[in-house]
PDB file of N, CA and C in Angstrom:
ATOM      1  N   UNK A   1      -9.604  -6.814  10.674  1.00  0.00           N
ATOM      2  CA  UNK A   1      -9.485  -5.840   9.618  1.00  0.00           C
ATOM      3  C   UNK A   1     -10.657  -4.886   9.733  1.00  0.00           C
ATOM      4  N   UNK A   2     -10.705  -3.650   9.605  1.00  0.00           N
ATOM      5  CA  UNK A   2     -11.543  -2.515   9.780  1.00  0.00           C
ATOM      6  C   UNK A   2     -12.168  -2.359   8.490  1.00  0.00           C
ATOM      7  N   UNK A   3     -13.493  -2.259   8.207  1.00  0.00           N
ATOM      8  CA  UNK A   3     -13.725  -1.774   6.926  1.00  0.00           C
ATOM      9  C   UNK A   3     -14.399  -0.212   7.183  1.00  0.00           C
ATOM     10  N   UNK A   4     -13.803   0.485   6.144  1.00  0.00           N
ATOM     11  CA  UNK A   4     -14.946   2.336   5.890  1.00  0.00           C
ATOM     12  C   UNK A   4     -14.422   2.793   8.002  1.00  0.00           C
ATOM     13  N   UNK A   5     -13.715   1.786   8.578  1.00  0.00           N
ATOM     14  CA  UNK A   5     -12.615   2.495   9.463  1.00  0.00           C
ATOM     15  C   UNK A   5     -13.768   2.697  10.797  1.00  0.00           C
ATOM     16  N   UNK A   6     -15.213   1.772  10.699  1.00  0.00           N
ATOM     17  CA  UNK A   6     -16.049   1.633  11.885  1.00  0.00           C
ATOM     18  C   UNK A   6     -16.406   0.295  12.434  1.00  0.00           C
ATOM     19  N   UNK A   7     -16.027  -0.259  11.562  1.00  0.00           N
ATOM     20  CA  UNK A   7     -16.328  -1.476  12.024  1.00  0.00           C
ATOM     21  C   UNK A   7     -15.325  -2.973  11.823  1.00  0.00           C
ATOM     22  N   UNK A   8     -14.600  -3.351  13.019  1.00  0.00           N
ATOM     23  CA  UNK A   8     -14.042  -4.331  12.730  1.00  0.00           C
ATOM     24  C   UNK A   8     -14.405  -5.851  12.384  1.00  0.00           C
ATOM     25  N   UNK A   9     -13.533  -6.232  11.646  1.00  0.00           N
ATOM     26  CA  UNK A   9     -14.126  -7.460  10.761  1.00  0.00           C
ATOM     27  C   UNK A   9     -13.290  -8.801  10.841  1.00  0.00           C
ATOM     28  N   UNK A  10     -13.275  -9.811  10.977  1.00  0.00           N
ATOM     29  CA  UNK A  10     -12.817 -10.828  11.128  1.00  0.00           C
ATOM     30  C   UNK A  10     -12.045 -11.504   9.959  1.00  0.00           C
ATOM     31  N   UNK A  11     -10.721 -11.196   9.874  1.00  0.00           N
ATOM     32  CA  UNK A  11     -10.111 -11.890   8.715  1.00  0.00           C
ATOM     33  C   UNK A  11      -9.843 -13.122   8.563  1.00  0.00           C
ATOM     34  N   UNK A  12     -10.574 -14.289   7.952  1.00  0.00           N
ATOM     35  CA  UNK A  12      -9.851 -15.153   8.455  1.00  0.00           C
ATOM     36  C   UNK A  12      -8.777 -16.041   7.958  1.00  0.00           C
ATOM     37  N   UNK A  13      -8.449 -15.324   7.046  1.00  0.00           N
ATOM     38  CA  UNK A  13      -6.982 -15.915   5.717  1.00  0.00           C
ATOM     39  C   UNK A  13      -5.600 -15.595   7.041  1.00  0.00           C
ATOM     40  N   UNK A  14      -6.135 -14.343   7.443  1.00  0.00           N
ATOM     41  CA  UNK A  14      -4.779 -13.948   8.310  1.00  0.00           C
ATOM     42  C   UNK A  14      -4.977 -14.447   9.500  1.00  0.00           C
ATOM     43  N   UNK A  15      -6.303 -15.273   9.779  1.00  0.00           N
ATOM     44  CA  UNK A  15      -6.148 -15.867  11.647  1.00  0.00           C
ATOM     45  C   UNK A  15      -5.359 -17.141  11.530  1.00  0.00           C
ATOM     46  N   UNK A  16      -6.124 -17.983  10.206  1.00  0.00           N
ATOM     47  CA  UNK A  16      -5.370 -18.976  10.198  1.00  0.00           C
ATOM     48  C   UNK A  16      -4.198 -18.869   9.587  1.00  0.00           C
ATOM     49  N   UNK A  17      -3.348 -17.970   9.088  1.00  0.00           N
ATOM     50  CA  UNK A  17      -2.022 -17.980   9.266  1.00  0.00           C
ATOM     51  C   UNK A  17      -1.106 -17.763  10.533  1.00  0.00           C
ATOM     52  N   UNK A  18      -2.330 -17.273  11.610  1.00  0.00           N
ATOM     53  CA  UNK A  18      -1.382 -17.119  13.053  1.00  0.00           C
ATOM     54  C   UNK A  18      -1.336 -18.784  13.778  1.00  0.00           C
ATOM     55  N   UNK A  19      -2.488 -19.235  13.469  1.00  0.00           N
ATOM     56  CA  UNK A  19      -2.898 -20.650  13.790  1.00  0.00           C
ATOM     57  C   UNK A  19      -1.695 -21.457  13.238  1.00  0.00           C
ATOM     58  N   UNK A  20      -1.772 -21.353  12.131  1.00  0.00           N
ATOM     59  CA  UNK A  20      -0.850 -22.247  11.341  1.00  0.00           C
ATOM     60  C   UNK A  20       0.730 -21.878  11.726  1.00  0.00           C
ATOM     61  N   UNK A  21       0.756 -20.598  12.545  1.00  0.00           N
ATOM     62  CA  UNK A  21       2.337 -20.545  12.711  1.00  0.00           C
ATOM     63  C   UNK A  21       2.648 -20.871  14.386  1.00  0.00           C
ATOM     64  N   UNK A  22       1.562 -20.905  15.249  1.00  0.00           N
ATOM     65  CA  UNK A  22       1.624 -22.188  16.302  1.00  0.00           C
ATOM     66  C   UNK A  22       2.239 -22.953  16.510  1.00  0.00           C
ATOM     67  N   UNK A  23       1.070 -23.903  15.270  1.00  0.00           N
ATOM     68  CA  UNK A  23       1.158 -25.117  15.223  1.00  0.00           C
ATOM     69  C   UNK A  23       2.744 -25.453  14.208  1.00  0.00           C
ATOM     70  N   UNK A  24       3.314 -24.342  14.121  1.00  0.00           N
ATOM     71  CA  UNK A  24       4.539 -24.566  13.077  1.00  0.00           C
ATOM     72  C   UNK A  24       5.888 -24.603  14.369  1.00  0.00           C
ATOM     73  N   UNK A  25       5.334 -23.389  15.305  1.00  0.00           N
ATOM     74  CA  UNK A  25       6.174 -23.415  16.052  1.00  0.00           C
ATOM     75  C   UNK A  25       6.663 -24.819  17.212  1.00  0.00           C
ATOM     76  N   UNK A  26       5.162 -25.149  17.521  1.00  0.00           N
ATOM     77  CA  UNK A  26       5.033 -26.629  18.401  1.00  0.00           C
ATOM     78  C   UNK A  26       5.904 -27.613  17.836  1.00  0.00           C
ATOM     79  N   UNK A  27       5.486 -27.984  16.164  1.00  0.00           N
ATOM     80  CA  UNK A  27       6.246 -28.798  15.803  1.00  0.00           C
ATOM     81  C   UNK A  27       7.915 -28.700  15.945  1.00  0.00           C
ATOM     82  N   UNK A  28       7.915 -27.359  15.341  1.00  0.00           N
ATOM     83  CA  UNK A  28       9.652 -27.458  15.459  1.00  0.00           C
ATOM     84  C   UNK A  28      10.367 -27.625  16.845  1.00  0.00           C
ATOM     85  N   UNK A  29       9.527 -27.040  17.644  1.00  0.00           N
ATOM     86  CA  UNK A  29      10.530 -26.930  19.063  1.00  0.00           C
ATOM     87  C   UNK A  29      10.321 -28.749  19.359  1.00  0.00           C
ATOM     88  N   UNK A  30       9.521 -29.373  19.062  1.00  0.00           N
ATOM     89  CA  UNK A  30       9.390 -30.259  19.800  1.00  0.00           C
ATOM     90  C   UNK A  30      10.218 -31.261  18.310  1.00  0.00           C
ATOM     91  N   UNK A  31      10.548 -31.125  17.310  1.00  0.00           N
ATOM     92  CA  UNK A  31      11.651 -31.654  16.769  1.00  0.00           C
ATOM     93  C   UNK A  31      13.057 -31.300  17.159  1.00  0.00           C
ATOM     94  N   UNK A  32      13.164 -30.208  17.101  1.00  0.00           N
ATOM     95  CA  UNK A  32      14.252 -29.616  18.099  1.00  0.00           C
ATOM     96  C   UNK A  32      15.314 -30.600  19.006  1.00  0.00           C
ATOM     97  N   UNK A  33      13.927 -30.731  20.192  1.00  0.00           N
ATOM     98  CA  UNK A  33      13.855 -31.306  21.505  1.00  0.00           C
ATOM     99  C   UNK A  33      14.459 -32.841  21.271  1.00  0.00           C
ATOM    100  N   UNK A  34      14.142 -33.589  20.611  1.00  0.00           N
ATOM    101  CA  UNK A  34      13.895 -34.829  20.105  1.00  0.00           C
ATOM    102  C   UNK A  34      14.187 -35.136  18.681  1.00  0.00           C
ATOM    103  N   UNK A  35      15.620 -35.421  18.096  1.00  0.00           N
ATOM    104  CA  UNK A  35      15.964 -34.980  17.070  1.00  0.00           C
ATOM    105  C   UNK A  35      16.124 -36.699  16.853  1.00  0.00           C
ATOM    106  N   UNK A  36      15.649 -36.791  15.367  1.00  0.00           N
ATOM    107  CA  UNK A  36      16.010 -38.130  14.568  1.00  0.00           C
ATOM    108  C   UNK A  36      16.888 -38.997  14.704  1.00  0.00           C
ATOM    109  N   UNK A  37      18.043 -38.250  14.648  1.00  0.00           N
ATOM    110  CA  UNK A  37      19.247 -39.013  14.653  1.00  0.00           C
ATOM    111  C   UNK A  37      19.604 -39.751  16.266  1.00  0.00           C
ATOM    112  N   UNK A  38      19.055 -39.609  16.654  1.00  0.00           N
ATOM    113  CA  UNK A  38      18.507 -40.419  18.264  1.00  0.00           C
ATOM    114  C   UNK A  38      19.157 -39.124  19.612  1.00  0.00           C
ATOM    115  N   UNK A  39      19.608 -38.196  19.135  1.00  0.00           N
ATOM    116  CA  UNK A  39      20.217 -37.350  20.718  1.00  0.00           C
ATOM    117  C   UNK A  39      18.696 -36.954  20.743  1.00  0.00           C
ATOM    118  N   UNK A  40      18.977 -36.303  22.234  1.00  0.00           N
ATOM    119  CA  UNK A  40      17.866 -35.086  22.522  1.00  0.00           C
ATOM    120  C   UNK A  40      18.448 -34.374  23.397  1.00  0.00           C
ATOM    121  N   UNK A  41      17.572 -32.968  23.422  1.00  0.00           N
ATOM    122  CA  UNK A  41      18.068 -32.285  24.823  1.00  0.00           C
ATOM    123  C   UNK A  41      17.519 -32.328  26.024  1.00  0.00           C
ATOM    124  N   UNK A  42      18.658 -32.610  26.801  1.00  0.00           N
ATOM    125  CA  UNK A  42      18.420 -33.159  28.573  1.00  0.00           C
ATOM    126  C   UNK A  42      19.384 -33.243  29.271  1.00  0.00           C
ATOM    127  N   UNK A  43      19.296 -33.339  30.217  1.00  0.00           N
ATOM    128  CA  UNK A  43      20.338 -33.202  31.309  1.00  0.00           C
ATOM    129  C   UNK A  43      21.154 -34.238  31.288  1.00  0.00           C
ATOM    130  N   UNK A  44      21.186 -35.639  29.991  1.00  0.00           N
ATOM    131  CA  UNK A  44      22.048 -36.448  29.814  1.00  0.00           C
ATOM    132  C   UNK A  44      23.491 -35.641  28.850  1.00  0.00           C
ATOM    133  N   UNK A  45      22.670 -34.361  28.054  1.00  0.00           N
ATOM    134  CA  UNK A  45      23.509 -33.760  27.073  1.00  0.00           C
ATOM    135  C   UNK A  45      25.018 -33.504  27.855  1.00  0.00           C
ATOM    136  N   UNK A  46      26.090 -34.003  27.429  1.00  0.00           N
ATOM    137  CA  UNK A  46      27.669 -33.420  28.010  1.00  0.00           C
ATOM    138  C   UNK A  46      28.488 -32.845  26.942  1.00  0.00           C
ATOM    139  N   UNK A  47      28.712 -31.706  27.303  1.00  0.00           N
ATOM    140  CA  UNK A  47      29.988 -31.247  26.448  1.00  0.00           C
ATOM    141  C   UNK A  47      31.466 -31.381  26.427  1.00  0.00           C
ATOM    142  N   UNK A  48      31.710 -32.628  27.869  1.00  0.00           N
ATOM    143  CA  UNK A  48      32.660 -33.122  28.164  1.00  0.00           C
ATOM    144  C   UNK A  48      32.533 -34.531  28.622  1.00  0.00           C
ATOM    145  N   UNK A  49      33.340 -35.569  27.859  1.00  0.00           N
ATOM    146  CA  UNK A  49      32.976 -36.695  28.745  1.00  0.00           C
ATOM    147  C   UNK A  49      32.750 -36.685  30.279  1.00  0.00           C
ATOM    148  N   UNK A  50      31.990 -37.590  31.045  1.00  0.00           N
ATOM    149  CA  UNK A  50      31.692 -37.610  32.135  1.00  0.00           C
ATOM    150  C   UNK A  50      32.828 -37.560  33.061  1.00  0.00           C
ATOM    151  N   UNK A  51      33.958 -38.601  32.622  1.00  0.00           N
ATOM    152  CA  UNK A  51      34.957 -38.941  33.172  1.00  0.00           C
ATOM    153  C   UNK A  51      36.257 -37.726  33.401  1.00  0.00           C
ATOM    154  N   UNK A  52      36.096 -36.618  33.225  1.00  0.00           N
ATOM    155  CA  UNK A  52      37.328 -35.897  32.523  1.00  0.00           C
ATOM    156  C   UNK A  52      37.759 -34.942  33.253  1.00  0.00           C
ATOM    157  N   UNK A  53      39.064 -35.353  33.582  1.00  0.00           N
ATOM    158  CA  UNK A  53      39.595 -34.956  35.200  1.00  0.00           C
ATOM    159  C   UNK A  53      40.305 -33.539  35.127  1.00  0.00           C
ATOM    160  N   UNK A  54      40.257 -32.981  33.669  1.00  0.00           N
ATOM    161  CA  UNK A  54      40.770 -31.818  34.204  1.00  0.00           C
ATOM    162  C   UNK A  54      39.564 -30.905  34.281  1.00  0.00           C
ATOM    163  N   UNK A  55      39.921 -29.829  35.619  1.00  0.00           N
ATOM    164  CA  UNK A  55      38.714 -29.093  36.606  1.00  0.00           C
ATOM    165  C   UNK A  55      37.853 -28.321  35.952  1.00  0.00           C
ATOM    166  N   UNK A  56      38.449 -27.773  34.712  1.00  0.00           N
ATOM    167  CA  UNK A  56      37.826 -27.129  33.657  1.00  0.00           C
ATOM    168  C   UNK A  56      37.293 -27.461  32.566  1.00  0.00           C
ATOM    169  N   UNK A  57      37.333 -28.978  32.379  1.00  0.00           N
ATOM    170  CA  UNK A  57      36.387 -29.368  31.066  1.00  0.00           C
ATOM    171  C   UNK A  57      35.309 -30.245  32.168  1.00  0.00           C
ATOM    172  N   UNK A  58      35.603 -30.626  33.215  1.00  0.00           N
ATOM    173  CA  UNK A  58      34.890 -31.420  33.856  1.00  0.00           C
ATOM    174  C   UNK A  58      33.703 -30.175  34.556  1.00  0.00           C
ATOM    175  N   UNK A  59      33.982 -29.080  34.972  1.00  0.00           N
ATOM    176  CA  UNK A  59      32.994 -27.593  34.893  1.00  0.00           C
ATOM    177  C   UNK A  59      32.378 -27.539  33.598  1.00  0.00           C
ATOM    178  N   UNK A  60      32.995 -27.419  32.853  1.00  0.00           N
ATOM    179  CA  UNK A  60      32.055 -27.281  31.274  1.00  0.00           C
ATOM    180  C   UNK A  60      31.358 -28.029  30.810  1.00  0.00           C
ATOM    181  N   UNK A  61      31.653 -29.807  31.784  1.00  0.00           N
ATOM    182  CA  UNK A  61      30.512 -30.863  31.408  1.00  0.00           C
ATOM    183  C   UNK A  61      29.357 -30.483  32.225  1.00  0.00           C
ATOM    184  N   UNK A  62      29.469 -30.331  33.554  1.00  0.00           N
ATOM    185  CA  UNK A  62      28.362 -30.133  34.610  1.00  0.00           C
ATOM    186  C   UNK A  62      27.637 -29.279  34.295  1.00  0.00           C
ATOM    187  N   UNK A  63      28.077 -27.623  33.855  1.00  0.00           N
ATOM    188  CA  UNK A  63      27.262 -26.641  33.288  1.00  0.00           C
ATOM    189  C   UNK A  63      26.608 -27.092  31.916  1.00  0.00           C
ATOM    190  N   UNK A  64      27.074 -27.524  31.157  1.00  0.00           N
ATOM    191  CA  UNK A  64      26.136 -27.741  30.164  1.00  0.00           C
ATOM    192  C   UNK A  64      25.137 -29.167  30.017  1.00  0.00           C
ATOM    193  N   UNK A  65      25.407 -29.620  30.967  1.00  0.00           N
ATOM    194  CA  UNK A  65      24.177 -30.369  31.653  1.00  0.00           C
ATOM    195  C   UNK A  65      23.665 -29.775  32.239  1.00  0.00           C
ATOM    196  N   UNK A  66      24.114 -29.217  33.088  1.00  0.00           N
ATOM    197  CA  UNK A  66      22.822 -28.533  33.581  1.00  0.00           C
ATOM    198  C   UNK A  66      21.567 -27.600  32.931  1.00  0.00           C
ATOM    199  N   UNK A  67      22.654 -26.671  31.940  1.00  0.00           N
ATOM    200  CA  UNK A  67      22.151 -26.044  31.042  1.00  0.00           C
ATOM    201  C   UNK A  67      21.092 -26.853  29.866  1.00  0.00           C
ATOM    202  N   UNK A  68      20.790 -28.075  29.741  1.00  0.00           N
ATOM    203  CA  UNK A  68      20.542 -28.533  28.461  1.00  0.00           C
ATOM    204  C   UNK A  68      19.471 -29.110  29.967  1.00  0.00           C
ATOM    205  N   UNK A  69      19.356 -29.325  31.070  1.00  0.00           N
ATOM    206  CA  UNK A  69      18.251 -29.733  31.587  1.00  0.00           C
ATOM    207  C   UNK A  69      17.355 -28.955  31.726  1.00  0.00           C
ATOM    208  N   UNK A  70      17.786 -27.522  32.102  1.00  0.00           N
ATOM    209  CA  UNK A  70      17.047 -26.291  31.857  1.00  0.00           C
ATOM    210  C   UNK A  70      16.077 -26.025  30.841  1.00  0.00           C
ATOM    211  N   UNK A  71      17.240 -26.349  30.215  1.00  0.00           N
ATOM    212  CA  UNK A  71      16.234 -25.801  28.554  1.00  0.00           C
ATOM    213  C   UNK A  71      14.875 -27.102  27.984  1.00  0.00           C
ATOM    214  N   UNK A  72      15.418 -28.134  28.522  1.00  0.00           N
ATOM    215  CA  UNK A  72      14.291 -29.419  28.307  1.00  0.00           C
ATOM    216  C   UNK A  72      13.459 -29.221  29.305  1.00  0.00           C
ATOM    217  N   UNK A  73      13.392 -28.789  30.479  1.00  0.00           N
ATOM    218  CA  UNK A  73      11.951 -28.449  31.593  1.00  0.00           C
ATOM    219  C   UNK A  73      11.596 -27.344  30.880  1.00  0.00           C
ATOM    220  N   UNK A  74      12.070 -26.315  30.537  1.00  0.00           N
ATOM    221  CA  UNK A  74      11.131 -25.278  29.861  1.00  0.00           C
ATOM    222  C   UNK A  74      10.192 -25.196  28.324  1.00  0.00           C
ATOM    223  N   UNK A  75      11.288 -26.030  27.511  1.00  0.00           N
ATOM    224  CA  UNK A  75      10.782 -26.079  26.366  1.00  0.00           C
ATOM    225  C   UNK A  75       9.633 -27.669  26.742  1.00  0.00           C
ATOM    226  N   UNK A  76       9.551 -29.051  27.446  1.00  0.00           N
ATOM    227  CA  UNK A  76       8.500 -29.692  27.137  1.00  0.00           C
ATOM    228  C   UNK A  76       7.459 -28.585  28.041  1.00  0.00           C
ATOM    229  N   UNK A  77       7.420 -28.159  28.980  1.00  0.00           N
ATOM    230  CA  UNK A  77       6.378 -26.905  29.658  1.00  0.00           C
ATOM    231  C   UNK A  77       5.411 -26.599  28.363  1.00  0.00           C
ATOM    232  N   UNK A  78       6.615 -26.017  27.757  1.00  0.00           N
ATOM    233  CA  UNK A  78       6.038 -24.650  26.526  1.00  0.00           C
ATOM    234  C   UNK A  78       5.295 -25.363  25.440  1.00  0.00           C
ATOM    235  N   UNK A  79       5.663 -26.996  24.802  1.00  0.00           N
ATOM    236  CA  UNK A  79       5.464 -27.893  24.120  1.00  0.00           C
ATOM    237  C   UNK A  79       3.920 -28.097  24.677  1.00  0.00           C
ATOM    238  N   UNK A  80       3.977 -29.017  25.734  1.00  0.00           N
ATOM    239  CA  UNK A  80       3.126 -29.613  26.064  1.00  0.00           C
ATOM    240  C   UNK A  80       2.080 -28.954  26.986  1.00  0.00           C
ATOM    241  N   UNK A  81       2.516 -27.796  27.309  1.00  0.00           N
ATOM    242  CA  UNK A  81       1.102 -27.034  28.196  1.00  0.00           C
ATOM    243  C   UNK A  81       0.953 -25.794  28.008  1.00  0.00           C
ATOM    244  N   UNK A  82       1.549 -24.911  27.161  1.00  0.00           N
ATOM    245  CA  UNK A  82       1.317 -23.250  27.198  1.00  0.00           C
ATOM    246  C   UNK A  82       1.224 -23.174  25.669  1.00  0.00           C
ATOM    247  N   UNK A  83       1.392 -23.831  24.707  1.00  0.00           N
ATOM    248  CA  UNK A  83       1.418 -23.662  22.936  1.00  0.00           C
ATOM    249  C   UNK A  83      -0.145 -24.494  23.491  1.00  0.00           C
ATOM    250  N   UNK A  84      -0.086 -25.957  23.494  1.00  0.00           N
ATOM    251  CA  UNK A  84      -1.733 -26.320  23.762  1.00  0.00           C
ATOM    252  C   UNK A  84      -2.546 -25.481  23.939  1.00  0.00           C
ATOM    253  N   UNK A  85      -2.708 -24.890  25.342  1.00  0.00           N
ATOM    254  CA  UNK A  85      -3.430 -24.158  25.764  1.00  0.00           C
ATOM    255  C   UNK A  85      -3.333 -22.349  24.930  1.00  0.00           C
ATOM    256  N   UNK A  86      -2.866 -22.383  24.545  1.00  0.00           N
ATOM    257  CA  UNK A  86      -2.745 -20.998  23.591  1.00  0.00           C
ATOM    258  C   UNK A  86      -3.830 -21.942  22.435  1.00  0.00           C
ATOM    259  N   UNK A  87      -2.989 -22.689  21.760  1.00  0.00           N
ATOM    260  CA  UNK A  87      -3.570 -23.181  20.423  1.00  0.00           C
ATOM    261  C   UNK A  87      -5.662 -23.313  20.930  1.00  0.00           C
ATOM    262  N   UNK A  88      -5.709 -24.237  22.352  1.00  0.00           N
ATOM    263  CA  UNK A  88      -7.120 -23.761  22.415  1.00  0.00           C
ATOM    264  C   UNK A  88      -7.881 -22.197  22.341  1.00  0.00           C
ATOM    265  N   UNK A  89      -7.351 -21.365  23.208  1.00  0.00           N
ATOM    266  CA  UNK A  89      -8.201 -20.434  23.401  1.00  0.00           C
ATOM    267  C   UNK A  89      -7.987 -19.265  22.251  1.00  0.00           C
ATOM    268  N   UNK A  90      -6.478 -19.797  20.654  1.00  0.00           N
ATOM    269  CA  UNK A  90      -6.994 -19.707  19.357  1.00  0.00           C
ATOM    270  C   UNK A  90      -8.715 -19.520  18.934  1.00  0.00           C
ATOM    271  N   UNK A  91      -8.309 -21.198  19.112  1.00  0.00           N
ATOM    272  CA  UNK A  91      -9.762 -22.084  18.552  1.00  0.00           C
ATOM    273  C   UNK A  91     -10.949 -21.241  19.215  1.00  0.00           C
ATOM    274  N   UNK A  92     -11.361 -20.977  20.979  1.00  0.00           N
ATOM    275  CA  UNK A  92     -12.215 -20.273  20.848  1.00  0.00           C
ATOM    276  C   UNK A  92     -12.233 -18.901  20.649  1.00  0.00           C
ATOM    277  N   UNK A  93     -11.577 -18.191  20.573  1.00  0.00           N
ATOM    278  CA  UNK A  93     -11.378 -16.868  19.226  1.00  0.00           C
ATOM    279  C   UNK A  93     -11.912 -16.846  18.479  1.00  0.00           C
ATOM    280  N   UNK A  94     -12.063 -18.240  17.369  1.00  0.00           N
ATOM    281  CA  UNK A  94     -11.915 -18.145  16.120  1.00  0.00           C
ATOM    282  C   UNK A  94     -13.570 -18.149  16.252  1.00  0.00           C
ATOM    283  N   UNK A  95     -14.011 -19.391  16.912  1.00  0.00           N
ATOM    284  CA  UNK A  95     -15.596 -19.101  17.627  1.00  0.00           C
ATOM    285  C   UNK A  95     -16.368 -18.261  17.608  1.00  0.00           C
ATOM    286  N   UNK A  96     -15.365 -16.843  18.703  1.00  0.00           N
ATOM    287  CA  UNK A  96     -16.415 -15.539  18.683  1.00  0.00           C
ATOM    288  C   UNK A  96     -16.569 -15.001  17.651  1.00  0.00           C
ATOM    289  N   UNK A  97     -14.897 -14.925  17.092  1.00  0.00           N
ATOM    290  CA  UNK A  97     -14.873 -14.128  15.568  1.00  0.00           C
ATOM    291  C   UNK A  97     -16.372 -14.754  14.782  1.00  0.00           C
ATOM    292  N   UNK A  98     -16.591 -15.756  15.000  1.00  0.00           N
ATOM    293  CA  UNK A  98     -17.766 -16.160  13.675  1.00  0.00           C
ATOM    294  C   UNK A  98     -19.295 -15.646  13.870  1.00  0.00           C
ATOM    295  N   UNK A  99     -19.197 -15.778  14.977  1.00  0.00           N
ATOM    296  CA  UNK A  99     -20.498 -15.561  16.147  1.00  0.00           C
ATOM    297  C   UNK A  99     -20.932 -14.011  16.154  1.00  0.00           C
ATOM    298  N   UNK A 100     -20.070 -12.905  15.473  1.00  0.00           N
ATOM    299  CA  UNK A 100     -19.639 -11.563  15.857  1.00  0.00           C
ATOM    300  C   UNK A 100     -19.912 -11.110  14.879  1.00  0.00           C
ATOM    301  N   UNK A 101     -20.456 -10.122  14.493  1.00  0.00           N
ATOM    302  CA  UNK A 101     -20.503  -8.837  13.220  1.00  0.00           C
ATOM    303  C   UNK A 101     -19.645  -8.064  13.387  1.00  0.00           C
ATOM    304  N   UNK A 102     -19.510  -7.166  14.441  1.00  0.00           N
ATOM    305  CA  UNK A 102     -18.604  -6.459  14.812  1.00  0.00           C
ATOM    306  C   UNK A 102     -17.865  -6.654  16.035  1.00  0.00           C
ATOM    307  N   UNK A 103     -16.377  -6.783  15.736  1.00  0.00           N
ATOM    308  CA  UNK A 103     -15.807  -7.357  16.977  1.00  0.00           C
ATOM    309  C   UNK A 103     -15.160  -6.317  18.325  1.00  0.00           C
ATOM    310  N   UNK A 104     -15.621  -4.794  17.714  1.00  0.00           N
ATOM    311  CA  UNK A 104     -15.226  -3.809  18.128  1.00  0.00           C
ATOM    312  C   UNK A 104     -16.543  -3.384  19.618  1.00  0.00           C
ATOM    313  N   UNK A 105     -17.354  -3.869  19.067  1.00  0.00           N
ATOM    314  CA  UNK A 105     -18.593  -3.994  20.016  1.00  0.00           C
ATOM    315  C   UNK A 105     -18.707  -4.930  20.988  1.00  0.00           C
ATOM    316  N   UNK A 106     -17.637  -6.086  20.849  1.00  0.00           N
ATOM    317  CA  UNK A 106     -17.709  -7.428  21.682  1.00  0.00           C
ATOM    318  C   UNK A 106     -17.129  -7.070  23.205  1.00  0.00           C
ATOM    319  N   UNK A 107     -17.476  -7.934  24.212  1.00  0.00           N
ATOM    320  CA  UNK A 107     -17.397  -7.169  25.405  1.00  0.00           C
ATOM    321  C   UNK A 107     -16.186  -8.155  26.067  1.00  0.00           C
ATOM    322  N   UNK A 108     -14.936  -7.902  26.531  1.00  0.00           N
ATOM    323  CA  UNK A 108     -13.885  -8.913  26.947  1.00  0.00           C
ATOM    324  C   UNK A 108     -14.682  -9.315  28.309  1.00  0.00           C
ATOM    325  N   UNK A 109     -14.238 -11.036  28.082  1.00  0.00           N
ATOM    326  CA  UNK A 109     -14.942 -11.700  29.381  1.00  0.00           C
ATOM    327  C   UNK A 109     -13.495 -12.527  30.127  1.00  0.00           C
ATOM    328  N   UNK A 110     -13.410 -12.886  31.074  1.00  0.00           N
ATOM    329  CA  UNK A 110     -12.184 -13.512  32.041  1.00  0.00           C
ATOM    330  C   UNK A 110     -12.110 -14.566  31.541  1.00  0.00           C
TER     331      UNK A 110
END
């Protein structure tokens, strides 16, 4: 947030609402993924029994296995290594922000 429009300022009601919507997002995808009622999504998911000999529901089982394996390598990825690693380099953000008077003066490092 800018105050008198020279100097930026560190809000932090609105950081930790980005924080908090993360960690909102992690949870859900990974309830999602892994749902109560005992299914999950994976390449076990069929939209046709396994067995089912006509050529076109037995295509619509294979694709949506396949499709539901897809989506479980990308979403545990996103779960377990790119929301983490976001959610850290949050945390050190939140660091400089404290460390900082003005964040408009701060110098980006790699």
């Amino acid at each position: 947030m800018a105050d008198d429009g020279t100097r930026v300022a560190f809000d932090r009601e609105q950081y930790k609402k980005v924080q908090a919507l993360v960690s909102d997002v992690e949870q859900t995808t990974d309830d999602a993924l892994y749902g109560t009622d005992g299914y999950a999504i994976s390449s076990d998911l069929r939209a046709q029994p396994v067995g089912a000999t006509w050529e076109a529901a037995a295509q619509v089982g294979t694709h949506v296995s396949s499709l539901a394996g897809q989506v479980r390598s990308f979403t545990d990825t996103f779960t377990e290594k790119t929301l983490p690693e976001f959610r850290d380099q949050l945390e050190k953000a939140e660091r400089l922000f404290e460390e900082t008077d003005d964040l408009s003066a701060v110098q980006a490092k790699a």
